[in-house]
N, C-alpha and C. Protein backbone atom coordinates (compact mmCIF):
# COMPACT_ATOMS: atom_id res chain seq x y z
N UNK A 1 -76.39 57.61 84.61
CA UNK A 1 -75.39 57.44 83.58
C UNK A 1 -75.75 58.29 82.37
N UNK A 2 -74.99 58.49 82.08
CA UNK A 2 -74.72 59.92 80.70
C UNK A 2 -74.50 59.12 78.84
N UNK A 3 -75.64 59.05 77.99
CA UNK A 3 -75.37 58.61 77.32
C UNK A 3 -74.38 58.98 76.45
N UNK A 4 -73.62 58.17 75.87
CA UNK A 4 -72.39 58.25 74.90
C UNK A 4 -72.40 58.94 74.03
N UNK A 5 -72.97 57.55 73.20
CA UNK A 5 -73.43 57.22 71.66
C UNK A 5 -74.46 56.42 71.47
N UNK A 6 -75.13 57.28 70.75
CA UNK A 6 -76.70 56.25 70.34
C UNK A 6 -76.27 55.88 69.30
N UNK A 7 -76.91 54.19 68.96
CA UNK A 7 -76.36 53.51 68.19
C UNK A 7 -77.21 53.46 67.12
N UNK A 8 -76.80 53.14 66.00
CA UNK A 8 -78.25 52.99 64.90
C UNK A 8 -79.19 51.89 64.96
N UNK A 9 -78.39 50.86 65.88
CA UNK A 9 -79.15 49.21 66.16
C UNK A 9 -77.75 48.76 67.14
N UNK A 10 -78.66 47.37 67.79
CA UNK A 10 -77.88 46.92 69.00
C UNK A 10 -76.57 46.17 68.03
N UNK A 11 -76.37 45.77 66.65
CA UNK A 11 -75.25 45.47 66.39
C UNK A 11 -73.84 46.41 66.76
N UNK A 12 -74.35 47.90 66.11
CA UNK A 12 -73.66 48.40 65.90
C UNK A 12 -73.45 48.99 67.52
N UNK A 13 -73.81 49.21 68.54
CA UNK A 13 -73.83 49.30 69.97
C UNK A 13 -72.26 48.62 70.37
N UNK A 14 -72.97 46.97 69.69
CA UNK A 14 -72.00 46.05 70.28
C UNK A 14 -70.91 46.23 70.03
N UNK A 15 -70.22 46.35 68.20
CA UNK A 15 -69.21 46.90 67.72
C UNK A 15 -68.63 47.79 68.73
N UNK A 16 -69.43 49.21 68.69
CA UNK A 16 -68.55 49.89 69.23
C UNK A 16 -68.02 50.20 70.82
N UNK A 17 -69.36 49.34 71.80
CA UNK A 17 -68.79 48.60 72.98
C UNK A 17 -67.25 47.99 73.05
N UNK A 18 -67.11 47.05 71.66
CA UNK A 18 -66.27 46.38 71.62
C UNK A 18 -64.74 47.33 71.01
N UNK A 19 -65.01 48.21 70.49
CA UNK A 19 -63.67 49.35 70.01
C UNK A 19 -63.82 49.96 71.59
N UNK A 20 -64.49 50.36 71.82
CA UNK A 20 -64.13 51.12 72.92
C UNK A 20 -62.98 49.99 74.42
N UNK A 21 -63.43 48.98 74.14
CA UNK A 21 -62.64 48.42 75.06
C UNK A 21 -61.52 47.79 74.72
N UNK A 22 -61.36 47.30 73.56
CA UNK A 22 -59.90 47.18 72.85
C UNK A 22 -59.19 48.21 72.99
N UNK A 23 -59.83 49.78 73.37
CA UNK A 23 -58.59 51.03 73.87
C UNK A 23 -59.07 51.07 75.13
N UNK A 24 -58.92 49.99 76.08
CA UNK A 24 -59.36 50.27 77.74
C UNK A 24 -59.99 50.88 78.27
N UNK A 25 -61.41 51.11 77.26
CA UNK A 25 -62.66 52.09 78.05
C UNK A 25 -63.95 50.88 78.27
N UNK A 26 -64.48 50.70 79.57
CA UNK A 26 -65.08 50.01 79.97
C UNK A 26 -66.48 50.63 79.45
N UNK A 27 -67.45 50.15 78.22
CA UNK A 27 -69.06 50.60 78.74
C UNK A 27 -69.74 49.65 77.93
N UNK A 28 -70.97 50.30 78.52
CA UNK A 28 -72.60 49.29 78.67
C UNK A 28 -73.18 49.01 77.84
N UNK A 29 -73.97 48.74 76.71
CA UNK A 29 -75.06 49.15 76.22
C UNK A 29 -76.30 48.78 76.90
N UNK A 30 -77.09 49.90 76.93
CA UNK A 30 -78.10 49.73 77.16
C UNK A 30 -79.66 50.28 76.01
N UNK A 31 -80.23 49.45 76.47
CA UNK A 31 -81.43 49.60 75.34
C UNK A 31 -81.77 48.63 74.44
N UNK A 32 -80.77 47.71 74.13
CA UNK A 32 -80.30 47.11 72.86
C UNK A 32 -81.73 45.87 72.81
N UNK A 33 -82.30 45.37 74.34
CA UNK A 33 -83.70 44.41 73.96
C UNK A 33 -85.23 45.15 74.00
N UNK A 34 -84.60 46.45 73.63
CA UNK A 34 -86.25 47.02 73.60
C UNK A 34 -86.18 47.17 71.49
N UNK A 35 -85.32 46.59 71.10
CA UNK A 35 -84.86 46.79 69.91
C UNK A 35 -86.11 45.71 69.01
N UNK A 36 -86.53 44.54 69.61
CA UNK A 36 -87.31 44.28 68.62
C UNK A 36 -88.53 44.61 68.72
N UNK A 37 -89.17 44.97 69.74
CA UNK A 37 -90.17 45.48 70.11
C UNK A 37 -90.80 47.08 69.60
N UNK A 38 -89.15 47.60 68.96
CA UNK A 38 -89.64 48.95 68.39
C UNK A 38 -90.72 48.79 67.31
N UNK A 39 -91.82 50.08 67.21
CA UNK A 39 -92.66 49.93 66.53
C UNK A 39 -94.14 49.61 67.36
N UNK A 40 -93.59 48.74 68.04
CA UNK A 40 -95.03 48.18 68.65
C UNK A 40 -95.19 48.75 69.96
N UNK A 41 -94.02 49.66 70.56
CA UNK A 41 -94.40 50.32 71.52
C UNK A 41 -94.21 52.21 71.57
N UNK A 42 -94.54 52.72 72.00
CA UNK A 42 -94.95 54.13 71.93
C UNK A 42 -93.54 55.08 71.69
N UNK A 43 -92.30 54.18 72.17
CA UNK A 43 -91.42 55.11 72.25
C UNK A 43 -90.48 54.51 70.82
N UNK A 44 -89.73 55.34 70.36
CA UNK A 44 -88.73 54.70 69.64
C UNK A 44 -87.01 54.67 70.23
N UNK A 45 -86.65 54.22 70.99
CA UNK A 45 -85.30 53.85 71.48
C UNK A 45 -84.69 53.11 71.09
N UNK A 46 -82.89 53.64 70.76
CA UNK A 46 -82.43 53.16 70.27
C UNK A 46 -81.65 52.50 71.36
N UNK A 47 -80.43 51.89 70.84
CA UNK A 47 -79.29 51.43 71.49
C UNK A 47 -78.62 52.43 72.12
N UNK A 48 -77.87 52.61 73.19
CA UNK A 48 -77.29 53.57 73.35
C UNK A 48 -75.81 53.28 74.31
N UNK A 49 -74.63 53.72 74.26
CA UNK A 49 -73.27 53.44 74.93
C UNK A 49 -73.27 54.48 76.13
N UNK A 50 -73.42 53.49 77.12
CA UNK A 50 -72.89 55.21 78.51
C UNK A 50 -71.48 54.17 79.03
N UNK A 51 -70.65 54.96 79.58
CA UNK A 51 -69.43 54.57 80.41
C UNK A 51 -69.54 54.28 81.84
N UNK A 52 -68.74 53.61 82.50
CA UNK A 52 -68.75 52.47 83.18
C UNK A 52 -67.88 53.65 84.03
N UNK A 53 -67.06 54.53 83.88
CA UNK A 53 -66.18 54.92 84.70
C UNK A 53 -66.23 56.30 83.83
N UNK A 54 -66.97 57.61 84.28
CA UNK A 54 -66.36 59.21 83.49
C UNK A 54 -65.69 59.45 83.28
N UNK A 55 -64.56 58.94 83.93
CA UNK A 55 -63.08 59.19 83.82
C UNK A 55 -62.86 59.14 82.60
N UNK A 56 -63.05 58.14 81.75
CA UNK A 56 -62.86 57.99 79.93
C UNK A 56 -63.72 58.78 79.10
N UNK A 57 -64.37 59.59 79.52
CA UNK A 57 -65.16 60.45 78.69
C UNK A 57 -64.83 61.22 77.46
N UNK A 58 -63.57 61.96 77.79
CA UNK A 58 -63.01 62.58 76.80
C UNK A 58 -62.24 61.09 75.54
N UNK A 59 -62.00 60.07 76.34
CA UNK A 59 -60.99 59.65 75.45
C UNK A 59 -61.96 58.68 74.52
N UNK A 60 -62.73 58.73 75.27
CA UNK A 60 -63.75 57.81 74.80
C UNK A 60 -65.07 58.46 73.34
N UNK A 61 -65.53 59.94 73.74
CA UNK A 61 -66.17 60.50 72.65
C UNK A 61 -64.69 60.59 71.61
N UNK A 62 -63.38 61.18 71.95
CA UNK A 62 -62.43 61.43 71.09
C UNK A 62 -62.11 60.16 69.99
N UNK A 63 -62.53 58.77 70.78
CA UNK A 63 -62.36 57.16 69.60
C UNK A 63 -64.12 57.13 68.97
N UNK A 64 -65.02 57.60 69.51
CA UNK A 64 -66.06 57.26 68.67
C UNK A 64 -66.18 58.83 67.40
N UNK A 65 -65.87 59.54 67.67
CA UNK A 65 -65.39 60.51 66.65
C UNK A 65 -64.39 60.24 65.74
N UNK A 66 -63.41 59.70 65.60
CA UNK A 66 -62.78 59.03 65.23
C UNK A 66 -63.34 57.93 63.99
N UNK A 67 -64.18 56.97 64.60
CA UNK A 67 -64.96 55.91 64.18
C UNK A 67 -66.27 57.01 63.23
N UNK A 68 -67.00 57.65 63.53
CA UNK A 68 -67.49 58.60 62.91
C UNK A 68 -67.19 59.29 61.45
N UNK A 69 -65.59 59.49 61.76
CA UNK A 69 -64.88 60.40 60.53
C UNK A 69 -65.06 59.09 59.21
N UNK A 70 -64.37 57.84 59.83
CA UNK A 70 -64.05 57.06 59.27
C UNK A 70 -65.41 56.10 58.65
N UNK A 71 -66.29 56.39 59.26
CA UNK A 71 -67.53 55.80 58.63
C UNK A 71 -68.38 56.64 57.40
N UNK A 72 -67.97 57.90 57.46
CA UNK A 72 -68.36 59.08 56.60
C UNK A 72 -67.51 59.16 55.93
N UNK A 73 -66.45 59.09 55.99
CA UNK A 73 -65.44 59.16 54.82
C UNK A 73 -65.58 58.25 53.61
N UNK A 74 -65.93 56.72 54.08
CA UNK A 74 -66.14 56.10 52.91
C UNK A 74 -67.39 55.87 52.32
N UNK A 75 -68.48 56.91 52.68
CA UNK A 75 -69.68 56.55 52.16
C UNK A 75 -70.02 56.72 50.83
N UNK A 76 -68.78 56.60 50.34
CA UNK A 76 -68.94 56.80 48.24
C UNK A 76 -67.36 56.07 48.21
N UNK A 77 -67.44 55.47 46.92
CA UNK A 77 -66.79 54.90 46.52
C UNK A 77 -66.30 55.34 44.87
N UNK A 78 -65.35 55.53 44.36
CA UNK A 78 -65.20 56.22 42.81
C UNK A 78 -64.83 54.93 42.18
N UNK A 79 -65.60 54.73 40.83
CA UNK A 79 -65.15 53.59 40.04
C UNK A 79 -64.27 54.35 39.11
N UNK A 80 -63.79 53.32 38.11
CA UNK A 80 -63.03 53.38 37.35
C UNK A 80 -63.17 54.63 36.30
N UNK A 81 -64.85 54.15 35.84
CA UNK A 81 -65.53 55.64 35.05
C UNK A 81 -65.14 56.39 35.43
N UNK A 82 -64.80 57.15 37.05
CA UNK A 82 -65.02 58.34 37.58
C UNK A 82 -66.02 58.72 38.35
N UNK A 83 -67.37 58.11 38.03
CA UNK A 83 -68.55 58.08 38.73
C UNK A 83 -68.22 57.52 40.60
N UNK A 84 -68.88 58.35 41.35
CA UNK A 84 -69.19 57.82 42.35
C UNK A 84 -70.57 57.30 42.79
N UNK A 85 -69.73 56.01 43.81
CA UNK A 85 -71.47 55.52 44.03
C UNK A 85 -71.44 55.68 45.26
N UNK A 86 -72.44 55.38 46.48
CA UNK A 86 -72.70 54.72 47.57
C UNK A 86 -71.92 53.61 47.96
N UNK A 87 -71.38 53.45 49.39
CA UNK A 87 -70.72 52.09 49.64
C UNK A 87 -71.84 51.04 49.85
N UNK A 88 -73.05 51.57 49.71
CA UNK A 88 -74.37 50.35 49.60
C UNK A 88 -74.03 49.48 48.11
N UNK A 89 -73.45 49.93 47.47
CA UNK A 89 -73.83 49.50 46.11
C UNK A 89 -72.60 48.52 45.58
N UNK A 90 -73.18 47.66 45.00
CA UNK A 90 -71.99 46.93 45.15
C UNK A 90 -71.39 46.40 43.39
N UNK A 91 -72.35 47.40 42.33
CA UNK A 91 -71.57 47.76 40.96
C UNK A 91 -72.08 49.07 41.18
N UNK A 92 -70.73 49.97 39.86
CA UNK A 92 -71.18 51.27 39.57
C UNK A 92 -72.79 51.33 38.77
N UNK A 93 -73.09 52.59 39.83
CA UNK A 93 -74.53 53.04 39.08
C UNK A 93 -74.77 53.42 37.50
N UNK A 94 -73.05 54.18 36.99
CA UNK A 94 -73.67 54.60 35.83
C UNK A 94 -72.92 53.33 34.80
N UNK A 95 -71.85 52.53 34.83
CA UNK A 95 -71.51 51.50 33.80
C UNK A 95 -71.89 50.34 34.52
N UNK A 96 -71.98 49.82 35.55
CA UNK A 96 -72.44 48.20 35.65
C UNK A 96 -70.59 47.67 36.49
N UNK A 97 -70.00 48.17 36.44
CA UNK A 97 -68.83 47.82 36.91
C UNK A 97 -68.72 47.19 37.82
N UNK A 98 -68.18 45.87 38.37
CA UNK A 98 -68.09 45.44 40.14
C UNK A 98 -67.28 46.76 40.60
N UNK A 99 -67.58 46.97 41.83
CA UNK A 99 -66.50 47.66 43.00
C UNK A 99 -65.20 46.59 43.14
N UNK A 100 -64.29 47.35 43.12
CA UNK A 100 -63.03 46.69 43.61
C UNK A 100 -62.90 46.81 45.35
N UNK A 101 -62.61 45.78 45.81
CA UNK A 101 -62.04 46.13 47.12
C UNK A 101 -60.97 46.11 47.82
């Protein structure tokens, strides 16, 4: 099996296990219980998505690209100041402002 998408952690695996099959693409994760053990063993492996059927290959990298754009797109947020922050942050860095959501 041909990996997908490596995941950053088995949450995010699961998530996108779970988008992928809300658009009728069947896949796996695998990797996701060597996840707490990272660190203490020699390799570092992540989570990773392979498909259940190749046939969805194209349609399937074409929705996690997709999911990609859309995860990079909002990684700043503009407050009111004008200042942008990080979507980690949850007031502006330079006035103290809450984020609106």
């Amino acid at each position: 099996m041909q990996t997908l998408y490596t995941a950053a952690d088995p949450v995010e695996a699961e998530i996108l296990r779970g988008y992928l099959a809300a658009h009728g693409i069947e896949a796996r994760v695998l990797g996701a219980s060597l996840w707490g053990a990272r660190g203490e063993l020699p390799v570092n492996d992540y989570p990773r998505l392979v498909l259940c059927d190749g046939r969805d290959d194209a349609r399937a990298r074409n929705l996690l690209q997709q999911y990609e754009r859309r995860r990079h797109a909002q990684a700043l947020w503009r407050c009111a100041c004008g200042e942008e922050s990080p979507v980690t942050f949850e007031t502006c860095w330079a006035c103290g402002v809450e984020r609106v959501r």
